[in-house]
Protein backbone atom coordinates (compact mmCIF):
# COMPACT_ATOMS: atom_id res chain seq x y z
CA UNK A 1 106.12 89.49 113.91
CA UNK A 2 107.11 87.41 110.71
CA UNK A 3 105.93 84.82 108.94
CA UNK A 4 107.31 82.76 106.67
CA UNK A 5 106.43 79.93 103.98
CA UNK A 6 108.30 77.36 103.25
CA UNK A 7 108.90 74.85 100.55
CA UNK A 8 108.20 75.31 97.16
CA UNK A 9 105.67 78.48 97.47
CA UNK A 10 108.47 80.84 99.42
CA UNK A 11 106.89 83.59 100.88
CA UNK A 12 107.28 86.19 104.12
CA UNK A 13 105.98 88.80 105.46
CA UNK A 14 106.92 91.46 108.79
CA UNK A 15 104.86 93.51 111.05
CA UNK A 16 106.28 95.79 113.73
CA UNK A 17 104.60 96.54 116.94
CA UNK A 18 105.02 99.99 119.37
CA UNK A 19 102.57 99.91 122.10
CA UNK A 20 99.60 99.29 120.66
CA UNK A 21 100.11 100.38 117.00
CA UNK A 22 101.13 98.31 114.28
CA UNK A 23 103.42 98.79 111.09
CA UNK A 24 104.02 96.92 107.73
CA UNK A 25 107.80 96.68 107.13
CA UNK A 26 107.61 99.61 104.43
CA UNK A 27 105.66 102.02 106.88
CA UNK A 28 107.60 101.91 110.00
CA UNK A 29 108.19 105.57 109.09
CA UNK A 30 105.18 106.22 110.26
CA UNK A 31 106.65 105.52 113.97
CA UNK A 32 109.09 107.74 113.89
CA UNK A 33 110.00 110.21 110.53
CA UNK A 34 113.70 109.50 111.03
CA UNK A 35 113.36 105.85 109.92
CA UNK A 36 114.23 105.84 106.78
CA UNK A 37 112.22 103.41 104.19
CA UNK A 38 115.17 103.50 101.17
CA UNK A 39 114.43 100.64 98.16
CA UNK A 40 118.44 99.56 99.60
CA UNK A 41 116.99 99.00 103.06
CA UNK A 42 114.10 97.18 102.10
CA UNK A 43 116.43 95.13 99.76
CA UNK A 44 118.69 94.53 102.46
CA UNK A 45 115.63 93.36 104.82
CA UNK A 46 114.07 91.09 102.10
CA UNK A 47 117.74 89.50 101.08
CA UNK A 48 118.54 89.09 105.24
CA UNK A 49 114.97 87.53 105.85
CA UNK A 50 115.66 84.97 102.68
CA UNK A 51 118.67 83.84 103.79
CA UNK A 52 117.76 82.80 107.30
CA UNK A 53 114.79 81.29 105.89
CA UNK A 54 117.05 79.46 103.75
CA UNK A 55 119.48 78.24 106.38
CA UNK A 56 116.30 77.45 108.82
CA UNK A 57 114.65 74.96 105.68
CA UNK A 58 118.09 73.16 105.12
CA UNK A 59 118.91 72.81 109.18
CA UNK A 60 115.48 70.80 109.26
CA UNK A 61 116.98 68.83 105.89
CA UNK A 62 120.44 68.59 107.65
CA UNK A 63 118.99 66.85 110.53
CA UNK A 64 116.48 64.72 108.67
CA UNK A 65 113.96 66.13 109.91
CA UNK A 66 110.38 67.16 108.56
CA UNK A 67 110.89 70.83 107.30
CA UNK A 68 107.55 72.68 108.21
CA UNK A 69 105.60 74.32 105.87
CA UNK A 70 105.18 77.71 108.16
CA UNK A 71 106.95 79.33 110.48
CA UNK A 72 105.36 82.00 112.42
CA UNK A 73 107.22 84.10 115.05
CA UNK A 74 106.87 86.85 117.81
CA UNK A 75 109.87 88.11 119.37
CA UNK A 76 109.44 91.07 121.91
CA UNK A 77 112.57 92.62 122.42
CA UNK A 78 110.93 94.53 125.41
CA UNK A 79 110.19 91.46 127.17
CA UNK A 80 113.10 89.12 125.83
CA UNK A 81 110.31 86.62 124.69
CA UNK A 82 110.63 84.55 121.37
CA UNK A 83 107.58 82.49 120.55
CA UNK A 84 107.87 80.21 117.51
CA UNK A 85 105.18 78.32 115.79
CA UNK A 86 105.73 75.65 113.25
CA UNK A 87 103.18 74.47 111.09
CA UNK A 88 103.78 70.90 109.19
CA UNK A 89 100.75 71.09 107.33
CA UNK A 90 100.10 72.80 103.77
CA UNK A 91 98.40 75.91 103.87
CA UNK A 92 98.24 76.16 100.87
CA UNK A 93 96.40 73.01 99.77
CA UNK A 94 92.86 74.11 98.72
CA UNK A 95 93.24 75.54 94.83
CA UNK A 96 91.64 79.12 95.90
CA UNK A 97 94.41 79.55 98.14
CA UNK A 98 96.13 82.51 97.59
CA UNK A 99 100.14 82.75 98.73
CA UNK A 100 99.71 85.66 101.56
CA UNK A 101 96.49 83.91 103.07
CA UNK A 102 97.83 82.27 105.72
CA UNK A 103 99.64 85.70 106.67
CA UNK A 104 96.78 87.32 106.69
CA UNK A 105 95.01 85.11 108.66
CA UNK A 106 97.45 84.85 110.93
CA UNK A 107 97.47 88.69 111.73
CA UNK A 108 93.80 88.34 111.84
CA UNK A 109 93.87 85.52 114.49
CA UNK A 110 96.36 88.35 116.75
CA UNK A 111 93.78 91.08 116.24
CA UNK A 112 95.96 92.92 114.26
CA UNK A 113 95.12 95.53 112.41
CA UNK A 114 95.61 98.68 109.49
C-alpha cells in the first residue's frame, strides 16, 4: 500500500501486508527478524519513493494534463493486481487539516490496523 500527496504539501506513506497482518515501512522486521530496518535502507526507500513521485507529477505536466492531488495504490504481488486511485481534489483544503490525514483515513477506510 502507498500513498502519496502531491503538489505543494509532498507527502507519502507505505504499509506492507502478509496474510492478514500489517506493517509500517520501519517495522517490517517484525515479519521476519532477518529484514533488516538500517537508517541507509530507509533512506534509500524514502529517496526511491520521491523520485517516482516526482517523475509521476511531471508525466501528468508533460502531457498537460491535471496532476492529481493523491495517489493511492495497492499492488499485490501474490495476485499480480495493481489498483490505482487518483484523487483531483484537495485533501487538504479545510485549515485543521493535518498533512498525514488523508493517509490515515485512507488505511482506516481498508480496515487497517496497528
Amino acid at each position: 500500500f502507498i500513498y502519496c500527496l502531491i503538489g505543494s504539501n509532498k507527502y507519502f506513506d507505505i504499509i506492507y501486508q502478509n496474510d492478514d497482518k500489517y506493517f509500517e515501512r520501519h517495522k517490517i522486521y517484525l515479519l521476519n527478524s532477518n529484514f533488516l530496518v538500517t537508517d541507509d535502507r530507509q533512506d534509500w526507500l524514502i529517496q526511491k519513493i520521491v523520485n517516482e513521485r516526482n517523475s509521476i507529477e511531471s508525466l501528468f505536466k508533460k502531457f498537460e494534463r491535471e496532476v492529481p492531488f493523491e495517489i493511492k495504490i495497492i499492488y499485490s504481488p501474490k495476485l499480480g493486481n495493481l489498483d490505482v486511485k487518483f484523487n483531483y481534489d484537495d485533501p487538504l483544503q479545510n485549515k485543521n487539516s493535518a498533512i498525514g490525514d488523508g493517509y490515515r483515513a485512507w488505511i482506516k477506510s481498508l480496515g487497517i490496523e496497528f
